[in-house]
PDB file of N, CA and C in Angstrom:
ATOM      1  N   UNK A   1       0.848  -1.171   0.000  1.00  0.00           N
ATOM      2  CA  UNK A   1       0.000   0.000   0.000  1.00  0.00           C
ATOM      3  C   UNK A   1       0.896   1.236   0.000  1.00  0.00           C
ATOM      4  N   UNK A   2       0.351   2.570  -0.641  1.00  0.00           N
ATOM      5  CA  UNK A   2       1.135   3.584  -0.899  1.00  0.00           C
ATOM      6  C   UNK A   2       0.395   4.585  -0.772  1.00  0.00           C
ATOM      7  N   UNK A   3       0.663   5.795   0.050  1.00  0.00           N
ATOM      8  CA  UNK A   3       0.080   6.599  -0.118  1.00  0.00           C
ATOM      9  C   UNK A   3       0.939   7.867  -0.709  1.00  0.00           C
ATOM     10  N   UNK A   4      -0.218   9.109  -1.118  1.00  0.00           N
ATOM     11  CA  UNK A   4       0.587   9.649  -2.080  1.00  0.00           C
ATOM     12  C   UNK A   4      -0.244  11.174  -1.331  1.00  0.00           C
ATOM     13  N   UNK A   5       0.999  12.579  -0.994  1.00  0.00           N
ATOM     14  CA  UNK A   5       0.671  13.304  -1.095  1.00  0.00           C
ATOM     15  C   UNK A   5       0.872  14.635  -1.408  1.00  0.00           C
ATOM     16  N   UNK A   6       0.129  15.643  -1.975  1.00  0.00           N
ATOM     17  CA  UNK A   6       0.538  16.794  -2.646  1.00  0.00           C
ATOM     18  C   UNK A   6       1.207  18.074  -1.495  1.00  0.00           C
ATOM     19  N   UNK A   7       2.355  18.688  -1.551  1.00  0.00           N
ATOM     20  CA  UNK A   7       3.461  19.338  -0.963  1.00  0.00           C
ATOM     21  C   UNK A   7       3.435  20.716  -1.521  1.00  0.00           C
ATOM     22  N   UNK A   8       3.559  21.688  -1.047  1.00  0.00           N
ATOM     23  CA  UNK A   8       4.018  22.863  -1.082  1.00  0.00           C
ATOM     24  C   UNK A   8       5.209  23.100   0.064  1.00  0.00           C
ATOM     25  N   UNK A   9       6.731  23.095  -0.983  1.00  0.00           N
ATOM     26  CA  UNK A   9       7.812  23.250  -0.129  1.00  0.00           C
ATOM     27  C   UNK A   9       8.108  24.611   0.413  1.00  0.00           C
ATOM     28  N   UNK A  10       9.011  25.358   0.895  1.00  0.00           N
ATOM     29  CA  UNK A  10       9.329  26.230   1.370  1.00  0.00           C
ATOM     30  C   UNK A  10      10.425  26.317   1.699  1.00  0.00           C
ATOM     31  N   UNK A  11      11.679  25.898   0.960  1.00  0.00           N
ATOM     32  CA  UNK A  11      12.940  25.836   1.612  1.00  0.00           C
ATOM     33  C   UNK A  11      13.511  26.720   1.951  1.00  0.00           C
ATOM     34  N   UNK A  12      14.554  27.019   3.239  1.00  0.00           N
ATOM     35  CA  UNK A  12      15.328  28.322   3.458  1.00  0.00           C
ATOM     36  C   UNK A  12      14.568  28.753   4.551  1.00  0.00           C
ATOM     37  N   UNK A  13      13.599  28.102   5.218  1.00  0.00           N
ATOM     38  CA  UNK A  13      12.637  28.565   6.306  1.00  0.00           C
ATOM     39  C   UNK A  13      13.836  28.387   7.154  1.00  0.00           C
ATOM     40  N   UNK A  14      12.992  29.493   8.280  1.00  0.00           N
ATOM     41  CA  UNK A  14      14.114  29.630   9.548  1.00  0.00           C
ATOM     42  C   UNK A  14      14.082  28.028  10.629  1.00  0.00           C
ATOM     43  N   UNK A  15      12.508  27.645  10.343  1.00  0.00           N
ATOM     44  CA  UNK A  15      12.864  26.789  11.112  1.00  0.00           C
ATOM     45  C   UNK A  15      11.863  24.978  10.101  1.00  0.00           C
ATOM     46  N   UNK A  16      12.369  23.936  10.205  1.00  0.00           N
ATOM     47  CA  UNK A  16      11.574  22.833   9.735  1.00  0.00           C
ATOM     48  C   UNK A  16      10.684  21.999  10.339  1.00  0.00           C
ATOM     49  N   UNK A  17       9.483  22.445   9.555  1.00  0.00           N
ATOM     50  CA  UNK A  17       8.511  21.804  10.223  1.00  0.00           C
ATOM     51  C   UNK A  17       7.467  21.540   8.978  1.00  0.00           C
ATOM     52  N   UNK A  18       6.216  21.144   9.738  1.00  0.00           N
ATOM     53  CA  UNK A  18       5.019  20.874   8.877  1.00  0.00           C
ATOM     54  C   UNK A  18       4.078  22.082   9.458  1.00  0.00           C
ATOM     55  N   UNK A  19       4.056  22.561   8.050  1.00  0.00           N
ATOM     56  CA  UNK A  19       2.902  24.239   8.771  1.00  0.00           C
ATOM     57  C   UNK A  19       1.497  24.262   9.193  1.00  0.00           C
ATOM     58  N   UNK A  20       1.009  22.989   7.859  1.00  0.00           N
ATOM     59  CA  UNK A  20      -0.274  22.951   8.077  1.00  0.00           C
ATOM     60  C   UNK A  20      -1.379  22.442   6.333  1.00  0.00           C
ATOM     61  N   UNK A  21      -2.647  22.714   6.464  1.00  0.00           N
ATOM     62  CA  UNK A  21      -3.175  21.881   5.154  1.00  0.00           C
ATOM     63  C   UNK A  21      -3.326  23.693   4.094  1.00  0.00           C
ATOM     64  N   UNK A  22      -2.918  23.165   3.059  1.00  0.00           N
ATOM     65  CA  UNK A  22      -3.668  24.650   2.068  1.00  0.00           C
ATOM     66  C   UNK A  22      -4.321  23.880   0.793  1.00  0.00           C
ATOM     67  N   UNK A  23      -5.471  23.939   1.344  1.00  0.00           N
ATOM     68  CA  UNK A  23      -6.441  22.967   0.162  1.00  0.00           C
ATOM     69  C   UNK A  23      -5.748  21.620   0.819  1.00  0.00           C
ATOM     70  N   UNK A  24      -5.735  21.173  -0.401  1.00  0.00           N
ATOM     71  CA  UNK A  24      -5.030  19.524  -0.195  1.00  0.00           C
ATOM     72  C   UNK A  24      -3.544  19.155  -0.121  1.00  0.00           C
ATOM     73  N   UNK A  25      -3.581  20.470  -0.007  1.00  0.00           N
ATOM     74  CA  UNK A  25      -1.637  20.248  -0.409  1.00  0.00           C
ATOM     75  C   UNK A  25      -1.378  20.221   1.354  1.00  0.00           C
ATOM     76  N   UNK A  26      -0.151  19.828   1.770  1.00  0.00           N
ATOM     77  CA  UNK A  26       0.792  19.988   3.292  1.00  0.00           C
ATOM     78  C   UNK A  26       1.624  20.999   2.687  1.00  0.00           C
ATOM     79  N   UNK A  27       1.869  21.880   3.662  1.00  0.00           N
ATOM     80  CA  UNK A  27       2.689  23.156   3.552  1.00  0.00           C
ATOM     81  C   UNK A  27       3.742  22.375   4.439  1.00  0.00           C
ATOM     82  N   UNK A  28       5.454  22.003   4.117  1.00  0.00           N
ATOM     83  CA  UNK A  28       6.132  22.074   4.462  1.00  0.00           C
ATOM     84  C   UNK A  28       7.473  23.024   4.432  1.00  0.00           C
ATOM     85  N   UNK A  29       8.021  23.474   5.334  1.00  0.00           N
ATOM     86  CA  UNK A  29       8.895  24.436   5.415  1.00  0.00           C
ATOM     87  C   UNK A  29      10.033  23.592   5.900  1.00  0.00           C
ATOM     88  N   UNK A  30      11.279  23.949   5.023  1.00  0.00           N
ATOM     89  CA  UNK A  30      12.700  23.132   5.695  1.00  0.00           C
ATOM     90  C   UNK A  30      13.657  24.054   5.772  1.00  0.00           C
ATOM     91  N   UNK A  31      14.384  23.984   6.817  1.00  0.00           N
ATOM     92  CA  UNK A  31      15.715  25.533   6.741  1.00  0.00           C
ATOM     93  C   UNK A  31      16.761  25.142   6.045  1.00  0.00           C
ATOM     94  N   UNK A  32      16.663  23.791   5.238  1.00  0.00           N
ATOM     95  CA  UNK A  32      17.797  23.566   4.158  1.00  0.00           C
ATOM     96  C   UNK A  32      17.454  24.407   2.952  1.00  0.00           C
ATOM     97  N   UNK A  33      18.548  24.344   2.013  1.00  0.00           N
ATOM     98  CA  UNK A  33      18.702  24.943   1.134  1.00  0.00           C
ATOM     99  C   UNK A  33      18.004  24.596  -0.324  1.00  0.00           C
ATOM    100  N   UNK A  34      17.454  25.146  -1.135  1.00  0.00           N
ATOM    101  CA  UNK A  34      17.191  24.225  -2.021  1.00  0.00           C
ATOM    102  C   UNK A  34      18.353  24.442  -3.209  1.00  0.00           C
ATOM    103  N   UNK A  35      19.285  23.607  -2.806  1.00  0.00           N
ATOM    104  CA  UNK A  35      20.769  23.261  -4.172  1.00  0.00           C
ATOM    105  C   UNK A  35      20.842  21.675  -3.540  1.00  0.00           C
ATOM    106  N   UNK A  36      21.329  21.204  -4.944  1.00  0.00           N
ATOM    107  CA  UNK A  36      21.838  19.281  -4.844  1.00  0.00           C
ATOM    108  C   UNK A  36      21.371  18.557  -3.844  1.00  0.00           C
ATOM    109  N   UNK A  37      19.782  18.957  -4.084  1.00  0.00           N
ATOM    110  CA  UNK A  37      19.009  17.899  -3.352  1.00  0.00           C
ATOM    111  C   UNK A  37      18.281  18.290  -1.951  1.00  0.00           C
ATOM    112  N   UNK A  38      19.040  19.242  -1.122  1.00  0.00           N
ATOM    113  CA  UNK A  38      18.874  19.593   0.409  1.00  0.00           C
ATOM    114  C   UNK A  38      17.799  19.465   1.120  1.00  0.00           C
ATOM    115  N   UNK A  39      17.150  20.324   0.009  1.00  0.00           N
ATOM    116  CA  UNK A  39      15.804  20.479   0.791  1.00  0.00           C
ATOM    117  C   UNK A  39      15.058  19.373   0.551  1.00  0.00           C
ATOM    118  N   UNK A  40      14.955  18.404  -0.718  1.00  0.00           N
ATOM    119  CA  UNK A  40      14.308  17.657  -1.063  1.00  0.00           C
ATOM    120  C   UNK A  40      14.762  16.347   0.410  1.00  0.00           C
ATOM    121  N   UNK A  41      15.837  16.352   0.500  1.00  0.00           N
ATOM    122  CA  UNK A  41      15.947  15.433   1.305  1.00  0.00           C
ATOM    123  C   UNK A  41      15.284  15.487   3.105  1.00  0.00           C
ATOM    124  N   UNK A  42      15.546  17.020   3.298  1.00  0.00           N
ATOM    125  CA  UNK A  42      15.079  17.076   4.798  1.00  0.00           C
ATOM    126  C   UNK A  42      13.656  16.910   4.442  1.00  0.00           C
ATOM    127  N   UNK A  43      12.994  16.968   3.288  1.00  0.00           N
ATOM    128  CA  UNK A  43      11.601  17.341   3.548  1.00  0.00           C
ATOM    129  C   UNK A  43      11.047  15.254   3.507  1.00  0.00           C
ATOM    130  N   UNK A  44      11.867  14.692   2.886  1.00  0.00           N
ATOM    131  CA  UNK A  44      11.706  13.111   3.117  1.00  0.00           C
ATOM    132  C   UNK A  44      11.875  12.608   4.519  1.00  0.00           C
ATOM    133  N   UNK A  45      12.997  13.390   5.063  1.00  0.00           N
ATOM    134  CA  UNK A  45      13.244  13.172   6.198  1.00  0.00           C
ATOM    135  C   UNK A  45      12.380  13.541   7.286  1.00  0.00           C
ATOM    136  N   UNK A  46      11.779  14.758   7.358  1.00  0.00           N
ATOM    137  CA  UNK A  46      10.572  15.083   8.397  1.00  0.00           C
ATOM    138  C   UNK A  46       9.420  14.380   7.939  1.00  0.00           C
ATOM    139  N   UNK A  47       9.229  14.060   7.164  1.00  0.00           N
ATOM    140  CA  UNK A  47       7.841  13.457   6.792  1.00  0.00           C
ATOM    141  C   UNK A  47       8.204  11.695   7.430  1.00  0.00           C
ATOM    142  N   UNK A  48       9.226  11.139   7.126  1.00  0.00           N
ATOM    143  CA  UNK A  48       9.566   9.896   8.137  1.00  0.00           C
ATOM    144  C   UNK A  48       9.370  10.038   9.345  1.00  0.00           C
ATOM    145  N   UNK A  49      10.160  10.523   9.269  1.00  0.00           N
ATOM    146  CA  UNK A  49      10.362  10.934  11.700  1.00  0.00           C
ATOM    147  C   UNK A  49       8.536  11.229  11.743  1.00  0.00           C
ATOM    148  N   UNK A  50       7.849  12.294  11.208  1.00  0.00           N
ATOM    149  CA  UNK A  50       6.727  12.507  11.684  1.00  0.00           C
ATOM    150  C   UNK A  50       6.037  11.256  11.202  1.00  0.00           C
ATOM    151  N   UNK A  51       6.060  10.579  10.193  1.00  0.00           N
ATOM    152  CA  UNK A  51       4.562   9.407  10.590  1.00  0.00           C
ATOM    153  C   UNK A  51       5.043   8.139  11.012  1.00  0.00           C
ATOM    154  N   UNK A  52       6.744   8.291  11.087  1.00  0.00           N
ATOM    155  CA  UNK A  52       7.212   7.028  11.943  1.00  0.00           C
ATOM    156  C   UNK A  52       7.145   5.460  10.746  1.00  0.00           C
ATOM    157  N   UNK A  53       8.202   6.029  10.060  1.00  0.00           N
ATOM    158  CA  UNK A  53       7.976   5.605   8.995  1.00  0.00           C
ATOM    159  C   UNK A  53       9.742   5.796   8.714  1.00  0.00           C
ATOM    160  N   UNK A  54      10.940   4.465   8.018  1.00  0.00           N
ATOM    161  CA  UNK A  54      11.912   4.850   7.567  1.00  0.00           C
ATOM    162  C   UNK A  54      11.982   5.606   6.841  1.00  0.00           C
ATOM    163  N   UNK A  55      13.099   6.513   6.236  1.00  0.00           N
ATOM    164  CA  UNK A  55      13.254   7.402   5.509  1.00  0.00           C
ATOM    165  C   UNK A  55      13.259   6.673   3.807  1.00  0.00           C
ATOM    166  N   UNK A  56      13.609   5.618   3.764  1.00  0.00           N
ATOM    167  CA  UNK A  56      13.517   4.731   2.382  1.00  0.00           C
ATOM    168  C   UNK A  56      11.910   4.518   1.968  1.00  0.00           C
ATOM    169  N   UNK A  57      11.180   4.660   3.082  1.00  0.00           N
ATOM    170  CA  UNK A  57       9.806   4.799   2.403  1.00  0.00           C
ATOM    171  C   UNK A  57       9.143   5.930   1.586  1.00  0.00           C
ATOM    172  N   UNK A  58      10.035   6.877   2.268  1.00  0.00           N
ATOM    173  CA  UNK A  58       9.358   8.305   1.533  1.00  0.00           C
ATOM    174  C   UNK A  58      10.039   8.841   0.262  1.00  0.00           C
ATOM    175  N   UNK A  59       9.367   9.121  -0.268  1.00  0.00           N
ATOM    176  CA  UNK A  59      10.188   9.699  -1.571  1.00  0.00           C
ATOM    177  C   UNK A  59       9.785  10.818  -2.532  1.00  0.00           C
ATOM    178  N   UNK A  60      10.249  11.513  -3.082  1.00  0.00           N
ATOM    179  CA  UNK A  60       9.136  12.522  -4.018  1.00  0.00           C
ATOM    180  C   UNK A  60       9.389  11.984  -5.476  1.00  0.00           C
ATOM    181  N   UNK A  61       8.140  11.849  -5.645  1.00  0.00           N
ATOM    182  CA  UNK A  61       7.954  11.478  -7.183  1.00  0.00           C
ATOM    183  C   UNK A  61       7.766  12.620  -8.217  1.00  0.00           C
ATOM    184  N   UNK A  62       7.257  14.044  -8.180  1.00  0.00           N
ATOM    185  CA  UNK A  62       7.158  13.994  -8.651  1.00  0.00           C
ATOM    186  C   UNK A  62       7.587  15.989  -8.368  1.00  0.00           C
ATOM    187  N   UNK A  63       8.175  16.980  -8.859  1.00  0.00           N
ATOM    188  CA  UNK A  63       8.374  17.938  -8.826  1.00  0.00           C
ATOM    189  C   UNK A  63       9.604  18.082  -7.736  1.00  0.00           C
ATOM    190  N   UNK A  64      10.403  17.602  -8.177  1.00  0.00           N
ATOM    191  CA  UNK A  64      11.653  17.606  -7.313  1.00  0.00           C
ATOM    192  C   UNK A  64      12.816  19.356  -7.616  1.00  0.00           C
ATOM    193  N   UNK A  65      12.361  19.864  -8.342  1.00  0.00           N
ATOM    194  CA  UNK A  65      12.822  21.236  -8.768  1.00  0.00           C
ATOM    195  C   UNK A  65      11.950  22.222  -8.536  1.00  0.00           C
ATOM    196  N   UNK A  66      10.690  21.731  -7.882  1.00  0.00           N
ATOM    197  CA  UNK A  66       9.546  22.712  -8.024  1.00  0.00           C
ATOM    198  C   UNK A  66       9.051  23.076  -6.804  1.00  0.00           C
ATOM    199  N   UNK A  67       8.357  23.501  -5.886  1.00  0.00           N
ATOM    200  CA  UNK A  67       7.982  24.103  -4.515  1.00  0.00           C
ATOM    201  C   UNK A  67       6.786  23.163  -4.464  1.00  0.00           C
ATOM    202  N   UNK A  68       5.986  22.804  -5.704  1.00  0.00           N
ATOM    203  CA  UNK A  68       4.930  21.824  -5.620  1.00  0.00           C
ATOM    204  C   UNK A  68       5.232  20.418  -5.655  1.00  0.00           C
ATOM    205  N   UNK A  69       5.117  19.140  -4.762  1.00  0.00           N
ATOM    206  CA  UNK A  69       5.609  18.410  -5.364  1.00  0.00           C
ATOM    207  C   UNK A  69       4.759  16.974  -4.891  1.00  0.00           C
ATOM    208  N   UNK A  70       5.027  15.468  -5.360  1.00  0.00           N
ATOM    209  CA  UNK A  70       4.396  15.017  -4.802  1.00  0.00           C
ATOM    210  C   UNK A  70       5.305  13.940  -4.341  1.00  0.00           C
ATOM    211  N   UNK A  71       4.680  13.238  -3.256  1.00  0.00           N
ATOM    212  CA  UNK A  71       5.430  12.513  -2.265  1.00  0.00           C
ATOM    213  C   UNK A  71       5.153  10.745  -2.080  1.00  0.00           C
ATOM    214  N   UNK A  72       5.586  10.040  -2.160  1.00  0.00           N
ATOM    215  CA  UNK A  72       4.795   8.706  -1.862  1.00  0.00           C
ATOM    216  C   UNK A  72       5.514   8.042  -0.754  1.00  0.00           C
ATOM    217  N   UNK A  73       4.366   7.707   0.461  1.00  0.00           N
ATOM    218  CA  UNK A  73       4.753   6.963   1.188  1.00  0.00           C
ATOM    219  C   UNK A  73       3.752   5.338   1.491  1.00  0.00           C
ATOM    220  N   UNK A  74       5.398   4.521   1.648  1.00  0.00           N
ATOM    221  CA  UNK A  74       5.710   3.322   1.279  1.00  0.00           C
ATOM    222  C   UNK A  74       5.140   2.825   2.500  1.00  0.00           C
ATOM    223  N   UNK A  75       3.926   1.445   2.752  1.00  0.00           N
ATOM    224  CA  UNK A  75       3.720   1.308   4.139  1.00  0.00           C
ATOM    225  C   UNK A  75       2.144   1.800   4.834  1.00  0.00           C
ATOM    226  N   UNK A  76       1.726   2.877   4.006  1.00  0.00           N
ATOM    227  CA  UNK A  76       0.711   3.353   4.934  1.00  0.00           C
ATOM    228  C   UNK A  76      -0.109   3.757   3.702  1.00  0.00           C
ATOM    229  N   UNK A  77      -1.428   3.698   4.114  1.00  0.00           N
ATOM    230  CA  UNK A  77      -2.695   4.067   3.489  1.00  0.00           C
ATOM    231  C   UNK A  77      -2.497   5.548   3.815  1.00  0.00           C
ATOM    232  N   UNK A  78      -3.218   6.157   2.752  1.00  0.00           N
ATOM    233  CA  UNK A  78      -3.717   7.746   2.695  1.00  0.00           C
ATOM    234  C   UNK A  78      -4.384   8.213   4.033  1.00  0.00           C
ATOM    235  N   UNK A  79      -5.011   7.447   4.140  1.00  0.00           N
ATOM    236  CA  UNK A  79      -6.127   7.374   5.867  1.00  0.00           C
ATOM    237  C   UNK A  79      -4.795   7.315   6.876  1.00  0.00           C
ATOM    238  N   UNK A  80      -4.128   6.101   7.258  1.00  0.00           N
ATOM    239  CA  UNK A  80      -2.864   6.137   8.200  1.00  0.00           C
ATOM    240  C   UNK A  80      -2.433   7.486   7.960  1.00  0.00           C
ATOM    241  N   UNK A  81      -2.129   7.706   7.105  1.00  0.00           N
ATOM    242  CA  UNK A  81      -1.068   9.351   7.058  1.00  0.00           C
ATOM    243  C   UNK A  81      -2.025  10.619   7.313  1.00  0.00           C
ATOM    244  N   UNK A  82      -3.425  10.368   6.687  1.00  0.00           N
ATOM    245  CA  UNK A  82      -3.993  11.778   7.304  1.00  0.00           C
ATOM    246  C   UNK A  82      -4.283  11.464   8.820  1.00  0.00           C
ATOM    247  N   UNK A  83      -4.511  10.396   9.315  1.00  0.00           N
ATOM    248  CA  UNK A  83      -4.720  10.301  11.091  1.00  0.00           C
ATOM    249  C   UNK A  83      -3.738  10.644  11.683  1.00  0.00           C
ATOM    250  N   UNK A  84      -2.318  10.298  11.470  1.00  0.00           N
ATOM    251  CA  UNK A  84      -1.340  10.568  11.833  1.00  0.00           C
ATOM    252  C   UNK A  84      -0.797  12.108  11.448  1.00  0.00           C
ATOM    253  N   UNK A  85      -1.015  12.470  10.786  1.00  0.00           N
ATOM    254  CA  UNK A  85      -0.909  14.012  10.692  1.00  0.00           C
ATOM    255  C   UNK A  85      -2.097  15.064  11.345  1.00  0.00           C
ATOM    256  N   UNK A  86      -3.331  14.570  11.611  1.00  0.00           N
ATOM    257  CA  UNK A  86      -4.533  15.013  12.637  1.00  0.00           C
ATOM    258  C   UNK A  86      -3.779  14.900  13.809  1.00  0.00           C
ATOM    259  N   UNK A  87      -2.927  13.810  14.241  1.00  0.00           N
ATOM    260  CA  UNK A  87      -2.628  13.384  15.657  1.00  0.00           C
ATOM    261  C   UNK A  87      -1.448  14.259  15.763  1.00  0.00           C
ATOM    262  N   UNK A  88      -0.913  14.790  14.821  1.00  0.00           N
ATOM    263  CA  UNK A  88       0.186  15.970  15.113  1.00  0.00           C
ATOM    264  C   UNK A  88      -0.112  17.473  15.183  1.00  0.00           C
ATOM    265  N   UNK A  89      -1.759  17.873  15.044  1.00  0.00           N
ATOM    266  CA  UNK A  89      -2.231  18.848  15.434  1.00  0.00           C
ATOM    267  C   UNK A  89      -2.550  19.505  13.824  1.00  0.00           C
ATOM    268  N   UNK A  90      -2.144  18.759  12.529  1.00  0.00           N
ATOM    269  CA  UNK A  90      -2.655  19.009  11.333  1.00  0.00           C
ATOM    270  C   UNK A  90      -3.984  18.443  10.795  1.00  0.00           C
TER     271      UNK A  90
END
């Protein structure tokens, strides 16, 4: 099972986190950089740590140059990941 979801990045934020829902998209903000990957990677990386999930599960498929992007995680239903992101106050 895979779930898949739509991202609005924000790299260069002062601080990394998950902001919140805009429409359907997750607003994530990372204080990495976006050059050779940076941001793309912390933003795989907080999205692991937050649904508790290895980092090899997450991945972006699809706008990896772009602020929009999309994400698939390996392991969990769409439902698992929106409960688990409700249970983080999103």
């Amino acid at each position: 099972m895979t779930a898949r979801l739509k991202l609005k990045v924000v790299p260069g934020a002062s601080r990394t986190e998950l902001s919140g829902w805009l429409g359907d998209m997750l607003k994530v903000r990372v204080s990495a950089p976006p050059e050779k990957g940076k941001a793309n990677g912390a933003v795989e990386a907080l999205l692991a740590r937050t649904l508790g999930v290895s980092k090899n599960a997450v991945s972006i498929t699809a706008g990896k140059g772009a602020q929009q992007k999309i994400v698939e995680i390996q392991g969990l239903s769409l439902q698992e990941v929106t409960a688990k992101l409700a249970a983080q106050g999103l």
